[in-house]
Protein backbone atom coordinates (compact mmCIF):
# COMPACT_ATOMS: atom_id res chain seq x y z
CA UNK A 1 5.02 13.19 -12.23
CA UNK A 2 7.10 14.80 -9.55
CA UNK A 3 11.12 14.50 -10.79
CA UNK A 4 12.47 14.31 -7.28
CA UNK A 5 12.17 10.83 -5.09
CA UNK A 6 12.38 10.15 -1.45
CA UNK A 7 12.69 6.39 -0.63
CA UNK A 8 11.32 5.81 2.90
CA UNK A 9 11.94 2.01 3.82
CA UNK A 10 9.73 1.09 6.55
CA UNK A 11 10.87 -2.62 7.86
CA UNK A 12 7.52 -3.37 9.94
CA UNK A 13 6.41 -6.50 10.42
CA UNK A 14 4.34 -6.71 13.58
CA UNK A 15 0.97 -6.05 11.61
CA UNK A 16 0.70 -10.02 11.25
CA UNK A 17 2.30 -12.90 11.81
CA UNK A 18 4.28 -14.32 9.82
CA UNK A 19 8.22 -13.23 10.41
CA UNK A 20 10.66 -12.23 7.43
CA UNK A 21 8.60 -9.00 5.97
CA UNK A 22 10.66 -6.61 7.96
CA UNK A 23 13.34 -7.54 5.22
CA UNK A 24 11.17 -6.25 2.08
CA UNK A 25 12.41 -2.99 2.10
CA UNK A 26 16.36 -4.48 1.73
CA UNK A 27 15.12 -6.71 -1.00
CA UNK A 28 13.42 -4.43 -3.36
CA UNK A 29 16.71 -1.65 -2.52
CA UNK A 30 18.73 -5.29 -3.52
CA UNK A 31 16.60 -5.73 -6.97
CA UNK A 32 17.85 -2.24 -7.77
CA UNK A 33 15.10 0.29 -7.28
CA UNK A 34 17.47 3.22 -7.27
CA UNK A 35 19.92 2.39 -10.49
CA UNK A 36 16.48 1.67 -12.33
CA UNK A 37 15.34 4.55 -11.16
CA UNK A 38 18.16 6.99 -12.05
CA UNK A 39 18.06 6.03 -15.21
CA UNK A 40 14.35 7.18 -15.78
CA UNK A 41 16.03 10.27 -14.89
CA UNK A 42 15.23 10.87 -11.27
CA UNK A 43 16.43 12.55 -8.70
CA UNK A 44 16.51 9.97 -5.87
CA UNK A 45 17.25 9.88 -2.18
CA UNK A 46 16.97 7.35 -0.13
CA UNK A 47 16.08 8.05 3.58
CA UNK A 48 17.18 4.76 4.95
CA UNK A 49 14.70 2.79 7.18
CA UNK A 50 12.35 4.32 10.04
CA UNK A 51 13.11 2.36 13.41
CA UNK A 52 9.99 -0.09 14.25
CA UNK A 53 10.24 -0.74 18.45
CA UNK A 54 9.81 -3.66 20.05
CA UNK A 55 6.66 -5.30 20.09
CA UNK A 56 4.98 -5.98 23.66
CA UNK A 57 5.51 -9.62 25.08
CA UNK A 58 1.82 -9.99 25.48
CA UNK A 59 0.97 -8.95 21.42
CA UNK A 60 -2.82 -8.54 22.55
CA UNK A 61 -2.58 -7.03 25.66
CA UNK A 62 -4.23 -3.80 26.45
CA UNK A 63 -6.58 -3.81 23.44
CA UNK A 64 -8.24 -7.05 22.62
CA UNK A 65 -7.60 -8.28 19.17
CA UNK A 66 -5.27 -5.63 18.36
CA UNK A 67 -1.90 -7.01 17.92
CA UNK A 68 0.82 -4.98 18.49
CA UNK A 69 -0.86 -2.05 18.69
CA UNK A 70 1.50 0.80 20.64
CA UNK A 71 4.09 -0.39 18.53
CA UNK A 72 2.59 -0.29 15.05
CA UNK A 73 0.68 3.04 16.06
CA UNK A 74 4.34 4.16 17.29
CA UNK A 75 5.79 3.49 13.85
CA UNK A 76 2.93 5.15 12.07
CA UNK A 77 3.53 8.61 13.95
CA UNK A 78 7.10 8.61 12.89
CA UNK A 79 6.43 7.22 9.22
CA UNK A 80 3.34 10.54 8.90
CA UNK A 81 5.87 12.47 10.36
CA UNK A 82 8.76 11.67 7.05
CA UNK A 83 6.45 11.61 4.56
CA UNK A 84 4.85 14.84 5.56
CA UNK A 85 8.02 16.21 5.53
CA UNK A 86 8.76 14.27 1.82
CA UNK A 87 5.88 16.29 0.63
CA UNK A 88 6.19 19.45 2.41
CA UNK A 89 9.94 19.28 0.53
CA UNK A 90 7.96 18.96 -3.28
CA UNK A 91 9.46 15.31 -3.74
CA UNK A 92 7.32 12.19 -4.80
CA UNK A 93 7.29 9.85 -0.95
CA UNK A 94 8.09 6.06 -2.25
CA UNK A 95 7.54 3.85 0.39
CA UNK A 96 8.80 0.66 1.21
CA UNK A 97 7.53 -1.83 3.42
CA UNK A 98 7.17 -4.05 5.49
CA UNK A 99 3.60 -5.45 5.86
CA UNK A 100 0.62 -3.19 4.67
CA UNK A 101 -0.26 -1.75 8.19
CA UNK A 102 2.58 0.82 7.29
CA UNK A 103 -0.47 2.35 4.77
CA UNK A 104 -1.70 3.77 8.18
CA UNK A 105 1.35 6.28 8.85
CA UNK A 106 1.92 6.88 4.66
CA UNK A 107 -1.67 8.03 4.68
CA UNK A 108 -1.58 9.98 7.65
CA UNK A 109 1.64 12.22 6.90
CA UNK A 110 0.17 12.69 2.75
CA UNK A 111 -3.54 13.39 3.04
CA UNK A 112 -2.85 16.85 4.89
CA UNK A 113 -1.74 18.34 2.15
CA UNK A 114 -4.69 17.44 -0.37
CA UNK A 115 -8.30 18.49 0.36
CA UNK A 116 -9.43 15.05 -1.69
CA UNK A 117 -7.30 13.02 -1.74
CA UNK A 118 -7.50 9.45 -3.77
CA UNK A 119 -5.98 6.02 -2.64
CA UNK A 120 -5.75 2.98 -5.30
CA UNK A 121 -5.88 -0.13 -3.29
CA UNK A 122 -3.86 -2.71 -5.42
CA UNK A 123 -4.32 -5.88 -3.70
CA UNK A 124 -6.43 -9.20 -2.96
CA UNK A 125 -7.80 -7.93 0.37
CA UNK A 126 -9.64 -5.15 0.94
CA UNK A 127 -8.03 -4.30 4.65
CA UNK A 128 -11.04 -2.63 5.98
CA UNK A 129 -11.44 -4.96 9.21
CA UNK A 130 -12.03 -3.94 12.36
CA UNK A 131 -10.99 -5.33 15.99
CA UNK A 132 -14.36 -6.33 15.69
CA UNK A 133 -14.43 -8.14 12.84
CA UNK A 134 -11.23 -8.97 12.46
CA UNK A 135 -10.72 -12.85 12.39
CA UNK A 136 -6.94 -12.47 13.15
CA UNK A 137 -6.25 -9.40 15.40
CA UNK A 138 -3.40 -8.70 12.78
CA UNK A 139 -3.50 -4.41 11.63
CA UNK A 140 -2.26 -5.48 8.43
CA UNK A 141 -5.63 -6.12 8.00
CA UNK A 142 -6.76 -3.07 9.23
CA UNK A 143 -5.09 0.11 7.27
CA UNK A 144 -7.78 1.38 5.03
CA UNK A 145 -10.45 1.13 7.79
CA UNK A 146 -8.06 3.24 9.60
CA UNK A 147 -7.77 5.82 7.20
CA UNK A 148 -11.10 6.23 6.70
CA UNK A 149 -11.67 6.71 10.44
CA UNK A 150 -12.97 3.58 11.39
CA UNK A 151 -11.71 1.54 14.46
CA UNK A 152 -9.49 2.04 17.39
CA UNK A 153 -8.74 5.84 18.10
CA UNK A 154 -4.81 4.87 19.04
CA UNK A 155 -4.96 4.54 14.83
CA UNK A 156 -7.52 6.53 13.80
CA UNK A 157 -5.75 9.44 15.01
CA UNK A 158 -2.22 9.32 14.14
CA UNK A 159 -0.88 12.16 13.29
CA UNK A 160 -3.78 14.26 14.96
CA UNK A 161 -7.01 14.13 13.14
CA UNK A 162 -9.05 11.61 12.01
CA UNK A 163 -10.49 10.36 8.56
CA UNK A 164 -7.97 10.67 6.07
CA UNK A 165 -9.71 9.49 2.84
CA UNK A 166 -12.94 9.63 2.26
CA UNK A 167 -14.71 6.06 1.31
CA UNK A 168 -15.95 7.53 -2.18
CA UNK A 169 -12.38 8.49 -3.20
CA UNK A 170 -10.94 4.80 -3.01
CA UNK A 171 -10.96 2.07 -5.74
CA UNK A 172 -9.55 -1.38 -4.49
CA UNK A 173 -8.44 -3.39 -7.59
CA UNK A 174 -7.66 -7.04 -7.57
CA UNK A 175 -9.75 -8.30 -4.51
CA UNK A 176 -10.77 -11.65 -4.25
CA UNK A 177 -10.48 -12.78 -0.54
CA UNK A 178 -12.94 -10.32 1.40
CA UNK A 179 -14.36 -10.74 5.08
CA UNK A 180 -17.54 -10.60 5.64
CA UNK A 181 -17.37 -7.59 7.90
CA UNK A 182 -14.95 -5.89 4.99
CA UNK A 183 -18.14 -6.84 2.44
CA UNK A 184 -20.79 -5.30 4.59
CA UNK A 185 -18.33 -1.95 5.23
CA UNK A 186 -17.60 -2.24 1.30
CA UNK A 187 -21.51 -1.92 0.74
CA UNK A 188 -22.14 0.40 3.58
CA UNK A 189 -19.21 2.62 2.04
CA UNK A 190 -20.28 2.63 -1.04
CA UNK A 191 -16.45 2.15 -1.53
CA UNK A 192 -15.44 1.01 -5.76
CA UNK A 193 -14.40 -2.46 -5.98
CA UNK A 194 -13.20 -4.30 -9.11
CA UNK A 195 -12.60 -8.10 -7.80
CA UNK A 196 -10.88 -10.40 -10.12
CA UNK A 197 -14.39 -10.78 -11.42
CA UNK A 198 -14.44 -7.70 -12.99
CA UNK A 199 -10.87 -7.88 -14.14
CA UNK A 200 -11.58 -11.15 -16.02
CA UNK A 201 -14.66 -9.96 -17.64
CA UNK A 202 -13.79 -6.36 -18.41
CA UNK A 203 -10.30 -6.91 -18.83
CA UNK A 204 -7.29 -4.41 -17.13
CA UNK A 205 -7.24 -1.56 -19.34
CA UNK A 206 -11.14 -1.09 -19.06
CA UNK A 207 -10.98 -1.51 -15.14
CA UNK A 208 -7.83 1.16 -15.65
CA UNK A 209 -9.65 3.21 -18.08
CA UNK A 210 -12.79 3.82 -15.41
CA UNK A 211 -10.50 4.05 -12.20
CA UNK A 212 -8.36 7.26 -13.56
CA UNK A 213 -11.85 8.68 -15.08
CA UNK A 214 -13.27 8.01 -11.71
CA UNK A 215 -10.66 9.43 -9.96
CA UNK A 216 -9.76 12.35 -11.78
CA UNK A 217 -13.05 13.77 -11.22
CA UNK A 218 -13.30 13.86 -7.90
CA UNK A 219 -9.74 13.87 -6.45
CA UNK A 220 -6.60 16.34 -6.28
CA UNK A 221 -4.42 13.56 -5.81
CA UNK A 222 -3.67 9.93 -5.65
CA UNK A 223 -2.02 7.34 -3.87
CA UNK A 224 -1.04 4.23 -5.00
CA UNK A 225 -0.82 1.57 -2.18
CA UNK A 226 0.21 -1.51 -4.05
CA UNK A 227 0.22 -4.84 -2.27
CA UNK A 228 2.35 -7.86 -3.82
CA UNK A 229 -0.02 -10.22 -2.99
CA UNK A 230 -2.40 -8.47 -5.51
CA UNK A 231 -0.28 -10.27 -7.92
CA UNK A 232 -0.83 -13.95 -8.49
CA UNK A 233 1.38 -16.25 -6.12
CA UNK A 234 3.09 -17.51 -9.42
CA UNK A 235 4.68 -14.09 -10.36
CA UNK A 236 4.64 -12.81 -6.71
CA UNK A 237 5.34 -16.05 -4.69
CA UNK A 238 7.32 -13.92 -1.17
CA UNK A 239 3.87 -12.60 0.19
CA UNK A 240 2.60 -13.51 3.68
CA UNK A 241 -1.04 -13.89 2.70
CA UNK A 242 -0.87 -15.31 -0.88
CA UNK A 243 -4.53 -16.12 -2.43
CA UNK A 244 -4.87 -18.15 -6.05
CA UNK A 245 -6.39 -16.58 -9.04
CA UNK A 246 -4.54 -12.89 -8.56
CA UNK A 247 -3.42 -9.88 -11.04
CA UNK A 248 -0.30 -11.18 -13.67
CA UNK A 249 2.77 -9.77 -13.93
CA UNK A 250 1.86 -8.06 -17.51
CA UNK A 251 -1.83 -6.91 -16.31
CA UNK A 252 0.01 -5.15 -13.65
CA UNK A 253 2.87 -3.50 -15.94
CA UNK A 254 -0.10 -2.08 -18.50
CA UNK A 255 -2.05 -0.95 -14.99
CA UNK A 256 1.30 0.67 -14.00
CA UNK A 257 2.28 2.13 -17.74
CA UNK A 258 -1.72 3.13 -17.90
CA UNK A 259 -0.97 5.32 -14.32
CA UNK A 260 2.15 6.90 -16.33
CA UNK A 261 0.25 7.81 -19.10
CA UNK A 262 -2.39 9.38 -16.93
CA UNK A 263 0.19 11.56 -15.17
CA UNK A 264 -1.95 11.92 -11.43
CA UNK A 265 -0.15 9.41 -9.04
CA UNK A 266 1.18 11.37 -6.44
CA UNK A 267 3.05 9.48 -3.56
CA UNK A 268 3.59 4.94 -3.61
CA UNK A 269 4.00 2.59 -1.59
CA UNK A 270 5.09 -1.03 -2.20
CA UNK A 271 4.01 -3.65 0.71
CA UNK A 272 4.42 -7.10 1.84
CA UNK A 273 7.44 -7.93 0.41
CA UNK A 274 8.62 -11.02 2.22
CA UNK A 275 11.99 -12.61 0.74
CA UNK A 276 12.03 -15.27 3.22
CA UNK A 277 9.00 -16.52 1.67
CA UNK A 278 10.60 -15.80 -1.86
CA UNK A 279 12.17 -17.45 -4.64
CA UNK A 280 16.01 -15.97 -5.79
CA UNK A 281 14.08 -12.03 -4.45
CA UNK A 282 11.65 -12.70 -7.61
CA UNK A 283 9.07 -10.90 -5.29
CA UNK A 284 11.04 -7.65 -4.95
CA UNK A 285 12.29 -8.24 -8.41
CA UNK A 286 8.84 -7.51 -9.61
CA UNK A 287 8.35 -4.94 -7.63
CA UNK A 288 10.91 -2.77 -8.97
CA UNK A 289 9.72 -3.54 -12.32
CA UNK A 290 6.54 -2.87 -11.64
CA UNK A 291 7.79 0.73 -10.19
CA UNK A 292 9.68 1.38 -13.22
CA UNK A 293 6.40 1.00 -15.76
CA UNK A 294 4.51 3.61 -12.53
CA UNK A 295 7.46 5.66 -13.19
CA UNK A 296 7.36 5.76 -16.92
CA UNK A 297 9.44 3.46 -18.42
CA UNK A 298 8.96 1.74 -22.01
CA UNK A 299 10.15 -0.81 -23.52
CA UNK A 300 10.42 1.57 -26.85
């Protein structure tokens, strides 16, 4: 894995509803990311926060069912635009958000510089509505649609093209609160799913084992786009969109340790961090755990 670090905090929080997610990116930097870091022997920088603008007083206007959509589309130009530049630099992007419709802009600015390149999807929603089928109108809901080029052009095109991952190169892990629309575009797609289904029957390392074979065969990177609420509410309680029945705390550290091991993650992000919602920053505490097991720390 890449030695060198850049820390992009991205305090969005107009991709839903529910106020106090704009503050994630403080609380994980609070639980420490950078010390723990360091002492994994990184180089780390920390490029502050990107500026989010204000959202419109009419959230819908313009573009039905697309909430605060010039302003999120705004923020994803200018979050491409630093992670491209992360990249372009030869240092590992580490994003933190702020509510998962930032996955929009960290996709954007990293899949220029990889022919094929491969996104886990760590989380209990798939995010592949539509203003169509959207029940919500909230983008949050919305990023991997996006990034495979399907929905409203003012997101499909950030950063000047169009599809930036193609549906076979994605493998969502931990769903288990799908839309119908999402289910039909998941079939459609052909796009890998393990819902906590699979997890419970298979077990982590075997749904681990088959997403880096899977992966490495067809990719020349990877991705991670890790979503809190992928955990269960009881380890991950400050999530906007909690769901029963999620990913524990040690599941996630061997699927993070069993990333290390296979050496091919490329660029992170860590979403919907919401301390408002939190107990004592537990949320962001786990987060940073969870990054240090990614980054290759063992308890031996």
């Amino acid at each position: 894995m890449i030695k060198e670090i850049s820390i992009i905090g991205v305090p969005m929080d107009l991709g839903q509803l529910r106020r106090g997610v704009d503050m994630g990116p403080s609380a994980i930097r609070y639980a420490g990311v950078v010390e723990r870091l360091e002492r994994l022997s990184y180089n780390v920088q920390d490029l502050g926060d990107i500026e989010i603008g204000r959202p419109s007083r009419h959230p819908l206007a313009g573009k039905r069912n697309l909430r605060n959509l010039e302003a999120v589309a705004s923020a994803s130009e200018t979050l491409a635009k630093s992670v491209d530049e992360a990249v372009k630099r030869g240092r590992f992007p580490l994003v933190f958000g702020g509510d998962h419709s930032i996955a929009i802009g960290s996709l954007a600015g990293i899949s220029k510089h990889y022919k094929n390149l491969g996104v886990i999807w760590y989380d209990a929603h798939g995010d592949l509505n539509t203003s169509e089928t959207s029940p919500s109108g909230n983008i949050h809901g919305m990023p991997l649609a996006v990034s495979i080029g399907i929905g409203d052009q003012t997101l499909t095109r950030i950063y000047g093209y169009k599809q930036k991952v193609k549906p076979e190169n994605i493998v969502i892990i931990g769903a288990r609160s799908l839309d119908e629309g999402e289910k039909e575009l998941i079939k459609k797609k052909n796009i890998k799913v393990y819902t906590m289904h699979e997890i419970d029957r298979l077990g982590m390392t075997r749904v681990m084992e088959e997403t880096i074979a899977y992966l490495k065969e067809r990719v020349d990177g990877v991705h991670l786009s890790l979503d809190l609420d992928g955990l269960d509410p009881h380890d991950a309680p400050g999530v906007g969109t909690p769901v029963l029945g999620g990913i524990s705390y040690r599941e996630s550290h061997l699927a993070m340790e069993m990333l290390a091991e296979a050496d091919f993650i490329t660029s992170a992000e860590f979403v919907e961090v919401n301390p408002i919602l939190d107990d004592k920053n537990k949320t962001a505490t786990v987060a940073v755990a969870l990054m240090g097991s990614l980054f290759g720390e063992k308890l031996l």
